[in-house]
Protein backbone atom coordinates (compact mmCIF):
# COMPACT_ATOMS: atom_id res chain seq x y z
CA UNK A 1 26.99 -12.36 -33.65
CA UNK A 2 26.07 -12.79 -30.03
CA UNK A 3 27.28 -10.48 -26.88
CA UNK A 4 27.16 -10.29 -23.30
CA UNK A 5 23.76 -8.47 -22.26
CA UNK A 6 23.57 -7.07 -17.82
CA UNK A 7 19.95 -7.02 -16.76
CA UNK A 8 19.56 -4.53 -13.56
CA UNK A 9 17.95 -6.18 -10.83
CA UNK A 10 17.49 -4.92 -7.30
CA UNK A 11 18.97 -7.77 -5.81
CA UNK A 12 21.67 -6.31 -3.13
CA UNK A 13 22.88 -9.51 -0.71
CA UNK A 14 24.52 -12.77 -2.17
CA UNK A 15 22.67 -15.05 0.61
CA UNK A 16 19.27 -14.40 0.31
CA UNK A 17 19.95 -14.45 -3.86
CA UNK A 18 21.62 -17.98 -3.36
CA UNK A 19 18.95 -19.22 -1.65
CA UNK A 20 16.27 -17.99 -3.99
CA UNK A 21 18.08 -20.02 -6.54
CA UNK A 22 18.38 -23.04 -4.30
CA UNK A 23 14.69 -22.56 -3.75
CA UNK A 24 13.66 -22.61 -7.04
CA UNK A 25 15.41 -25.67 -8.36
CA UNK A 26 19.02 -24.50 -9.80
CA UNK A 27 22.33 -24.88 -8.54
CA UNK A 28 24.01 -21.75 -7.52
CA UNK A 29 28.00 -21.58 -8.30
CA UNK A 30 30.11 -19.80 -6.29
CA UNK A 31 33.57 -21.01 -7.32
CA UNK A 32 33.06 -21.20 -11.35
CA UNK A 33 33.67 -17.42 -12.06
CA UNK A 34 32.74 -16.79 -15.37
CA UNK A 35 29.66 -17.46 -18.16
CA UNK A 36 30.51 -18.90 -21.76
CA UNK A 37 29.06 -17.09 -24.57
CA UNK A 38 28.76 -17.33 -28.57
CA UNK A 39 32.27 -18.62 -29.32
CA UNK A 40 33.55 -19.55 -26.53
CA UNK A 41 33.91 -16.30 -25.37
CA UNK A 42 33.61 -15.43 -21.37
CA UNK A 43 33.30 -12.56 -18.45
CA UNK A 44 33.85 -12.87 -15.38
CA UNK A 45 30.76 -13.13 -12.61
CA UNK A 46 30.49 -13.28 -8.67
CA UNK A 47 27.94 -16.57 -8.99
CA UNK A 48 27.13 -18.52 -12.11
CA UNK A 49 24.61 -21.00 -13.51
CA UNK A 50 23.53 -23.30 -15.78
CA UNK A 51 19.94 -23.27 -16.86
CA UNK A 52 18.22 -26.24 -19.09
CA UNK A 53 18.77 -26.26 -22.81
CA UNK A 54 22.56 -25.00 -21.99
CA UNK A 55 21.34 -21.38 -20.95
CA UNK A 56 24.04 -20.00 -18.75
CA UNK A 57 24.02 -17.34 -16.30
CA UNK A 58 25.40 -15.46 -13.97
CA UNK A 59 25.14 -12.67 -11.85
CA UNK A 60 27.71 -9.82 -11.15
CA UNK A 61 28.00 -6.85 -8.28
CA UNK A 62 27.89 -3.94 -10.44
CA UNK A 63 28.97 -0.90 -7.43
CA UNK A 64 26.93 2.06 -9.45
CA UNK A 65 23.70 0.69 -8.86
CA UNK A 66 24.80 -1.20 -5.30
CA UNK A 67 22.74 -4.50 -6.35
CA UNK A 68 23.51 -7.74 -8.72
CA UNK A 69 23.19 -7.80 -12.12
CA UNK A 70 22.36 -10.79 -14.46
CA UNK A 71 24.55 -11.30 -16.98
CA UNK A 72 24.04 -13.65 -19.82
CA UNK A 73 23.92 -13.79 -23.48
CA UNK A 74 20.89 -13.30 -24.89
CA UNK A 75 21.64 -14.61 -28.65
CA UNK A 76 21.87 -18.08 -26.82
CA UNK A 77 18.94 -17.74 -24.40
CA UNK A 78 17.38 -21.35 -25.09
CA UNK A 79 15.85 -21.51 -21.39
CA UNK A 80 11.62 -22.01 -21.77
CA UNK A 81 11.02 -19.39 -20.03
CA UNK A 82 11.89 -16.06 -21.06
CA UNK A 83 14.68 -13.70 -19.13
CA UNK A 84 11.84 -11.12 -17.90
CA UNK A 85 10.44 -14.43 -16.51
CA UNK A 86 12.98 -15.71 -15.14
CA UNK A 87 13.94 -12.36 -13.36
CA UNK A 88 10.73 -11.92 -11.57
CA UNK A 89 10.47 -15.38 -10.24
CA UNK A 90 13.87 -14.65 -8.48
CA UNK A 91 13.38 -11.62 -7.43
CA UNK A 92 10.24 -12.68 -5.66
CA UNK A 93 12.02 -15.78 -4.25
CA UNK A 94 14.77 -13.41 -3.09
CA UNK A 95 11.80 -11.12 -1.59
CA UNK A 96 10.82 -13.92 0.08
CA UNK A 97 13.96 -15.13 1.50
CA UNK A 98 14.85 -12.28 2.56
CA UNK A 99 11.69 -11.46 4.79
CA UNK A 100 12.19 -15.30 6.16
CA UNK A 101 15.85 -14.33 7.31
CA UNK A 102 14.71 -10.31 8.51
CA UNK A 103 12.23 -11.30 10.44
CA UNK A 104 13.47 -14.47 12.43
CA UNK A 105 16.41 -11.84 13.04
CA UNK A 106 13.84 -9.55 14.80
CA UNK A 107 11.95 -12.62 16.86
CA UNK A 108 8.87 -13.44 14.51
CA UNK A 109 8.08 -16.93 13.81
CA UNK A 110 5.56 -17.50 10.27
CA UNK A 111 2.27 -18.96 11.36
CA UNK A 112 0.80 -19.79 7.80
CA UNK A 113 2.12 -18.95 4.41
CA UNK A 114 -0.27 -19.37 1.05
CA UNK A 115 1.11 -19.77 -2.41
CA UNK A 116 -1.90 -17.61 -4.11
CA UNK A 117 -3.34 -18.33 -7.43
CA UNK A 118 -1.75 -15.07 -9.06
CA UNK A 119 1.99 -16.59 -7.57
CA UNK A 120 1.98 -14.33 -5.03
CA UNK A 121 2.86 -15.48 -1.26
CA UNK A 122 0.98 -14.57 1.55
CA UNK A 123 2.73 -14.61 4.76
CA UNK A 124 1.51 -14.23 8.33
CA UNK A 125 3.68 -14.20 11.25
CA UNK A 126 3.44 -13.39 14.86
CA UNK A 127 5.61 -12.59 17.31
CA UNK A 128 5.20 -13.44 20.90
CA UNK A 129 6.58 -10.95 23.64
CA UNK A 130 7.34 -11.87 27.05
């Protein structure tokens, strides 16, 4: 028998989070409130998903830890790659998204920007006074 399982994340603002999913090929939902689970079963989410293979997602404001959880149920975790996986690639999109939309805020502009071998991202900007 299958359950509901949160994963912490420190993923704090919905728009840089939507974008990271945009980014990376899924389609965000902000109006279908809820994630299916073994039988049918459900709970209720601020933004939902549905990965390949029928994987869904979703992830939920949890006010403790001030940041977005993922919630999903593991039991039914088809997706190829695993939820650890899956995490860290949106975390680091959401990073990255973030840092686009901080610092065009404060006036920089990027100048180059290199996917590394590792999957890092190197970014560098500049930002011209007057």
């Amino acid at each position: 028998m299958s359950h509901f399982s949160t994963i912490k994340t420190q993923l704090r603002e919905i728009e840089p989070l939507i974008k990271a999913l945009d980014h990376l090929g899924y389609d965000p939902d902000t109006t279908n409130k809820y994630v299916k689970g073994f039988n049918g079963k459900s709970t209720g989410v601020d933004l939902s998903l549905d990965l390949p293979k029928d994987t869904k997602v979703g992830f939920k404001w949890d006010s403790h830890s001030n940041s977005y959880e993922l919630v999903t149920d593991l039991d039914l975790w088809k997706y190829q790659l695993p939820v650890e996986r899956f995490v860290s690639k949106v975390t680091q999109m959401y990073a990255y998204h973030t840092i686009i939309s901080k610092t065009k805020e404060d006036g920089y502009q990027i100048v180059e920007q290199k996917n590394e071998n590792d999957g890092s991202i190197e970014l560098v900007l500049t930002k011209w006074e007057s």
